[in-house]
Protein backbone atom coordinates (compact mmCIF):
# COMPACT_ATOMS: atom_id res chain seq x y z
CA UNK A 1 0.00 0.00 0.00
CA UNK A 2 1.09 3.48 -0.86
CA UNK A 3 1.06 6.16 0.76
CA UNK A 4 0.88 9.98 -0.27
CA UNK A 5 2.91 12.31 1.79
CA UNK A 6 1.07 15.23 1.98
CA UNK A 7 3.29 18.10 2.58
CA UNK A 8 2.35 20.11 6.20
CA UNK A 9 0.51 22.69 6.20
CA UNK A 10 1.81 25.64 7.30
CA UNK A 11 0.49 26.14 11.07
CA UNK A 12 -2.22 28.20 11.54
CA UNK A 13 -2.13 31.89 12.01
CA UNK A 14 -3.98 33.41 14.49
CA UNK A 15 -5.36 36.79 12.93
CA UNK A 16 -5.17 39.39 15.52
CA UNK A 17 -8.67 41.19 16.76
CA UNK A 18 -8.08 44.53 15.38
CA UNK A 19 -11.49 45.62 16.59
CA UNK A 20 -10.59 44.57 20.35
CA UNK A 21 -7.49 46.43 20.01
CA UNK A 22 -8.98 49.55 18.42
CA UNK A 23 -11.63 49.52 21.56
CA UNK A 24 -8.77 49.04 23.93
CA UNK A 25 -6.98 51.72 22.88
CA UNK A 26 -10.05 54.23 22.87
CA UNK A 27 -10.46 53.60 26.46
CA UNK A 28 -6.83 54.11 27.00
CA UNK A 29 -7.13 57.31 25.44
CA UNK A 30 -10.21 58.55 27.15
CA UNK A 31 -9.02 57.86 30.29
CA UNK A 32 -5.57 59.63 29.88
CA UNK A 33 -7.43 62.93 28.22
CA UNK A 34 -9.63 62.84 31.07
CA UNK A 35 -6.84 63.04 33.46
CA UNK A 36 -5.12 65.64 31.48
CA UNK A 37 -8.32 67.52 31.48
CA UNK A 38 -8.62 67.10 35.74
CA UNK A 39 -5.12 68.35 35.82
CA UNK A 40 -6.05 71.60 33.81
CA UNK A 41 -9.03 72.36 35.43
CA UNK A 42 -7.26 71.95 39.23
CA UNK A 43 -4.49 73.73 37.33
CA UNK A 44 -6.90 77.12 36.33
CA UNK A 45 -8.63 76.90 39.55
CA UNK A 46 -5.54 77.07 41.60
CA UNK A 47 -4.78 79.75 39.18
CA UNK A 48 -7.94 81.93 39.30
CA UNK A 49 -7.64 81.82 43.13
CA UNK A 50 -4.43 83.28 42.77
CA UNK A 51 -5.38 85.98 40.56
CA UNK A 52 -8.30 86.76 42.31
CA UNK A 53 -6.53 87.24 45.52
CA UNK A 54 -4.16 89.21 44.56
CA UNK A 55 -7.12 91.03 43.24
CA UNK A 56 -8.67 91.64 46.31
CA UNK A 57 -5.64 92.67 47.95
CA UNK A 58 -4.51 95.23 45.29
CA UNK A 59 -8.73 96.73 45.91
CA UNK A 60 -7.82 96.71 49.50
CA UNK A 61 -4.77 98.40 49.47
CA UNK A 62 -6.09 101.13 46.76
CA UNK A 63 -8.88 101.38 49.32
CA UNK A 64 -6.35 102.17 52.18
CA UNK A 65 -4.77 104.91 49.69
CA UNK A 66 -7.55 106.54 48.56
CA UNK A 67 -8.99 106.78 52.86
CA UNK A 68 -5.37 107.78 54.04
CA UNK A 69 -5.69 110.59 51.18
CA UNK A 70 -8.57 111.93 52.26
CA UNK A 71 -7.92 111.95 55.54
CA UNK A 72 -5.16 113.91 55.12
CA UNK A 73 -6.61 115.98 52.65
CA UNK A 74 -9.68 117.03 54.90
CA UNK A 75 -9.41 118.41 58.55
CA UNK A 76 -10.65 116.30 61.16
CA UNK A 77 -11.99 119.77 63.19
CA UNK A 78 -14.03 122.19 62.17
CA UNK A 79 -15.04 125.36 63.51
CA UNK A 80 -18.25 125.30 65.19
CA UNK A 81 -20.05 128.75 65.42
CA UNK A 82 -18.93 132.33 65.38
CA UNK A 83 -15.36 133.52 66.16
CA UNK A 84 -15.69 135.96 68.96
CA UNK A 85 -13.04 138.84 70.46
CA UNK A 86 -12.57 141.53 73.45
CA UNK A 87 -11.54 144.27 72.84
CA UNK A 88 -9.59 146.69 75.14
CA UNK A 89 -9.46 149.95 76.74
CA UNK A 90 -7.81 150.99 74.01
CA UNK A 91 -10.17 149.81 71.15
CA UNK A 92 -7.67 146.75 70.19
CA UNK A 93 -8.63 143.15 70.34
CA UNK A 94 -6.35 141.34 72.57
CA UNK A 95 -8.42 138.39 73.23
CA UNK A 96 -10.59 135.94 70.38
CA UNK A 97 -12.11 132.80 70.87
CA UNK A 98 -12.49 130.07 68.47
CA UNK A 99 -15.27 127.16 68.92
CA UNK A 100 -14.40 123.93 67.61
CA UNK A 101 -15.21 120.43 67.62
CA UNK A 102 -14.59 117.18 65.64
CA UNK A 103 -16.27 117.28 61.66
CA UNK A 104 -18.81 114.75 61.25
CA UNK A 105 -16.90 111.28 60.83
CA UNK A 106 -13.70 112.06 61.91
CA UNK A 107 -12.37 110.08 65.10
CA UNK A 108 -11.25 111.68 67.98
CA UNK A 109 -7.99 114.39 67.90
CA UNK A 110 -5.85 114.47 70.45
CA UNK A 111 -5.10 118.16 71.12
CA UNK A 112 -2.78 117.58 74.02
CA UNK A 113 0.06 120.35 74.05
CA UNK A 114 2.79 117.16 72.70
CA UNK A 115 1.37 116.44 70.03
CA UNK A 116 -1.03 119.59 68.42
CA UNK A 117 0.78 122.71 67.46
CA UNK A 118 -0.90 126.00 66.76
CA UNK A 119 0.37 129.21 65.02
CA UNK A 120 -0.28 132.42 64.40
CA UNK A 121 0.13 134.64 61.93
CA UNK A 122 -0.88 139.00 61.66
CA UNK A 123 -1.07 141.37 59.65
CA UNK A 124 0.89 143.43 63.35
CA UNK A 125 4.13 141.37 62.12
CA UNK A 126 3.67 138.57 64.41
CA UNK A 127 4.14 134.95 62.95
CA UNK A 128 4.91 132.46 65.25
CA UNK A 129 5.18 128.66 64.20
CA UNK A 130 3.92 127.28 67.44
CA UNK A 131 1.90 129.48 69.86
CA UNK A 132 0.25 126.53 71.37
CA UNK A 133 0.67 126.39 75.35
CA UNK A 134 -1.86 123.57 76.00
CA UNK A 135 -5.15 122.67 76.71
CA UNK A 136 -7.12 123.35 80.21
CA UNK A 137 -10.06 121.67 81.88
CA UNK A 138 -11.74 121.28 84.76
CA UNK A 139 -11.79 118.24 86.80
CA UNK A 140 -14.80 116.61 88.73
CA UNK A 141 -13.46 117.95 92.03
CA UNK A 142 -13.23 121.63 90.06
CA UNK A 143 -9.51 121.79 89.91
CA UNK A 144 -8.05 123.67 86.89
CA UNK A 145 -5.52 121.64 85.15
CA UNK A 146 -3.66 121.66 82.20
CA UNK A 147 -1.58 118.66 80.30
CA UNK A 148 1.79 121.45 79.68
CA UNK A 149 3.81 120.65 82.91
CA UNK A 150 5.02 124.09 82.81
CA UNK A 151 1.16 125.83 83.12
CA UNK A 152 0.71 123.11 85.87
CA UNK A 153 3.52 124.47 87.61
CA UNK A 154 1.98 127.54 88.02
CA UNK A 155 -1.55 126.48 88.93
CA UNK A 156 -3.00 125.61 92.84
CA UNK A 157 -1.96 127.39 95.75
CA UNK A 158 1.32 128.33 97.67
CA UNK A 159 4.10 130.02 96.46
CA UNK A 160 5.33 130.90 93.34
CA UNK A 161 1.20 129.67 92.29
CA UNK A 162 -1.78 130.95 91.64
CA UNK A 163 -4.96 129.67 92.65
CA UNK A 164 -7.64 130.64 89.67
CA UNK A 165 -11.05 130.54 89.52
CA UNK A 166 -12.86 128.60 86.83
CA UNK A 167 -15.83 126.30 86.96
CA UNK A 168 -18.06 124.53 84.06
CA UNK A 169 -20.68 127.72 85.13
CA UNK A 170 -18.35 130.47 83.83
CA UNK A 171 -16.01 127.95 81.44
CA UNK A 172 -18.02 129.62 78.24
CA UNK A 173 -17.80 133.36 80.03
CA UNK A 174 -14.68 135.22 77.30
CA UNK A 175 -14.22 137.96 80.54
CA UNK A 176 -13.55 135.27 83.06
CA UNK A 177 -11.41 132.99 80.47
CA UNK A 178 -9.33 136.35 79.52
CA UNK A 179 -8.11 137.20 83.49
CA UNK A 180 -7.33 133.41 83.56
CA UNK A 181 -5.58 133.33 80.55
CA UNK A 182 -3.39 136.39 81.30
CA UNK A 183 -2.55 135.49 84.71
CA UNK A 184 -1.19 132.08 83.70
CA UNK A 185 0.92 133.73 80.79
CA UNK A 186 2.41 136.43 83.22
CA UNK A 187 3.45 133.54 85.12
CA UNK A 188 4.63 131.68 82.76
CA UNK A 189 7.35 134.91 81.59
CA UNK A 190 8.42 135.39 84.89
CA UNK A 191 9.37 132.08 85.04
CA UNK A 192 11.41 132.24 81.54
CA UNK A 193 9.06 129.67 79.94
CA UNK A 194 7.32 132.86 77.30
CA UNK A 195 8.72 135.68 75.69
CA UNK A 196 7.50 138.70 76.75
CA UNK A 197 4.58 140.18 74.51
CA UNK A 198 4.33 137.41 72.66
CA UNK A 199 0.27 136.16 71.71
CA UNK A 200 -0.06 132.74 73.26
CA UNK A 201 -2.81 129.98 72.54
CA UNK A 202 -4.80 127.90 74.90
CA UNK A 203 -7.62 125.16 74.47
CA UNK A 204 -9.83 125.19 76.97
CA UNK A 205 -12.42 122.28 76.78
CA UNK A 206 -16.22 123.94 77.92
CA UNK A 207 -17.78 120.09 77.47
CA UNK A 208 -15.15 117.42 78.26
CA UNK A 209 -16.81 114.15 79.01
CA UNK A 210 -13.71 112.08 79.49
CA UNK A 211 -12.00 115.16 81.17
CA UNK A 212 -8.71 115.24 79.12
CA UNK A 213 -6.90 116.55 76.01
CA UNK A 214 -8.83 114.17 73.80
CA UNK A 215 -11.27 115.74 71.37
CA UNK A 216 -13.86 113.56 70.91
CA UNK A 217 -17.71 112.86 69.28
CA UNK A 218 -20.07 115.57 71.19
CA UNK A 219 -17.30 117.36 73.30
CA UNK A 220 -16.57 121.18 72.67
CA UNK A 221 -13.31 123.31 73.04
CA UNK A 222 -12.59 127.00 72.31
CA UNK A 223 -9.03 128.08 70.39
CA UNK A 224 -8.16 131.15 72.68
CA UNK A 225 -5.15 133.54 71.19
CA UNK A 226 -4.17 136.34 73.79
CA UNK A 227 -2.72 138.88 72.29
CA UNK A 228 -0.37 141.38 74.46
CA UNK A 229 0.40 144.58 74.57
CA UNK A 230 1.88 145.25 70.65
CA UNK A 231 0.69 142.45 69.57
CA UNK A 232 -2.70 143.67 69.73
CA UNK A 233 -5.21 144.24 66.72
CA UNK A 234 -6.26 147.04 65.34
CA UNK A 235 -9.44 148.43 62.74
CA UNK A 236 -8.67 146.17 59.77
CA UNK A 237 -6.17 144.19 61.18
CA UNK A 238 -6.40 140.69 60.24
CA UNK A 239 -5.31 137.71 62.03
CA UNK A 240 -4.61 133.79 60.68
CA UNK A 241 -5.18 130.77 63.33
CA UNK A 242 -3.50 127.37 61.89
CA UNK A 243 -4.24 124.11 64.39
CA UNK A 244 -1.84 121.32 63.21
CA UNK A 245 -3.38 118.31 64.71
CA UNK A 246 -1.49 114.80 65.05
CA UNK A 247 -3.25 113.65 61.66
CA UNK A 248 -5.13 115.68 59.13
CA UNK A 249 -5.13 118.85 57.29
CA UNK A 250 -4.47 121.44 59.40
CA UNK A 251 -7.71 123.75 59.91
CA UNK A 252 -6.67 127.36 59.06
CA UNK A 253 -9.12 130.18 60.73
CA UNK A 254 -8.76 133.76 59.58
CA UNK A 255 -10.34 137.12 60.27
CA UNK A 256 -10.12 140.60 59.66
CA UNK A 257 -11.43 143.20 62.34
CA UNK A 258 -14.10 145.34 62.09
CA UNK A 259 -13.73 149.23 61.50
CA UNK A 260 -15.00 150.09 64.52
CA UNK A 261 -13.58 148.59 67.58
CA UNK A 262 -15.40 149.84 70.63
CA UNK A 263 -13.52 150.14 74.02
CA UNK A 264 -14.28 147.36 76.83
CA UNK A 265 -16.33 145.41 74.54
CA UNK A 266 -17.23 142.00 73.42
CA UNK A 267 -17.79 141.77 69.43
CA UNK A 268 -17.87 138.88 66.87
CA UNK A 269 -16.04 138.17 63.66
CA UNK A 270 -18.02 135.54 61.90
């Protein structure tokens, strides 16, 4: 018996799934854009957070700016009321009185004789940088006080003092305030600490409801200028208060006197 030998066939091939692989690799793909697309988005937000806090803290600090500007553009006192003045024997004013208190919104100034200065300025020649020799009130028990050491060296009784009357019923009263006002500055150029004939300027607080230096919300305090002697104003004279507070514009008060200036008299200037 014969027998054919049939050559081998070649061994089968196996015919890869291109559809399997195709669907394998979209999934692949899908999942690797979708972490790419996490990463972006975490990136951006990460990103917008920074932007908008730096945002915020640019409109913050442009905020601060533009409130420090103003505040030191506007005056945190403002005159409140009529400017009044004695005037002499001789038909000069010697003595004016400004009202103040704080301008609506404005926190309290400290007017304490360290840290507010006050000049003056006339049309008599007289232009001093800092007339400023304190502030004076009252305390509960009725002492007069003041916060410059050297007026409180001068004030209560014994020697080398003087023991002044003034109490919250005759605070407001420009007669009494003028022989208080002159009595401390004689004292205070005997004892070397004021040139002689030179105008001096006092704050004298006529509501203090925390009984110090402190301007604040519903208290009142009157600028006084004593002007000696020379110094004095005449008809037409004019005269330029500036109070420099610790912060702030400075509030500027000026006035011109009246033609007529009668003797002994109490008159206003607006």
């Amino acid at each position: 018996m014969s027998y054919k030998r049939h050559a081998l066939a070649p061994p089968h091939e196996v015919t890869p799934n291109v559809n399997w692989r195709r669907k394998s690799r979209k999934g692949i793909t899908g999942i690797e854009a979708a972490i790419v697309m996490i990463a972006f988005v975490v990136v951006a937000a990460a990103l917008a957070f920074v932007v908008l806090n730096m945002g915020m803290f640019t409109t913050q600090k442009a905020k601060e700016a533009i409130q420090t500007g103003l505040e030191g553009a506007t005056s945190a006192l403002q005159v409140d009321g009529s400017v009044s003045a004695l005037v002499n024997s001789n038909s000069e004013v010697d003595f004016i009185a400004v009202p103040i208190k704080l301008a609506p919104g404005k926190h309290a100034v400290d007017l304490g004789y360290s840290k507010t200065t006050i000049s003056v300025l006339t049309s008599q020649g007289v232009a001093l940088e800092n007339a400023y020799e304190g502030a004076l009130y009252i305390l509960s028990n009725g002492t007069l006080v003041s916060d410059n050491p050297n007026v409180l060296n001068v004030l209560g009784s014994g020697s080398g003092k003087i023991n002044l009357t003034l109490t919250n019923s005759n605070i407001s009263n420009l007669t009494a305030l003028k022989e208080v006002i002159s009595a401390i500055t004689t004292e205070l150029v005997k004892n070397g600490n004021v040139s002689k004939d030179t105008p001096v300027v006092f704050v004298v607080f006529i509501k203090n409801t925390e009984i110090d230096a402190v301007l604040q919300n519903g208290e009142k305090a009157l600028v006084l200028g004593f002007l000696p002697n020379a110094t004095a104003l005449g008809a037409y004279d004019t005269i330029s208060v500036e109070i420099h507070p610790p912060s702030g514009a400075p509030l500027t008060i000026s006035r011109t006197m009246p033609a007529t200036l009668p003797a002994d008299s109490a008159i206003t200037l607006g």
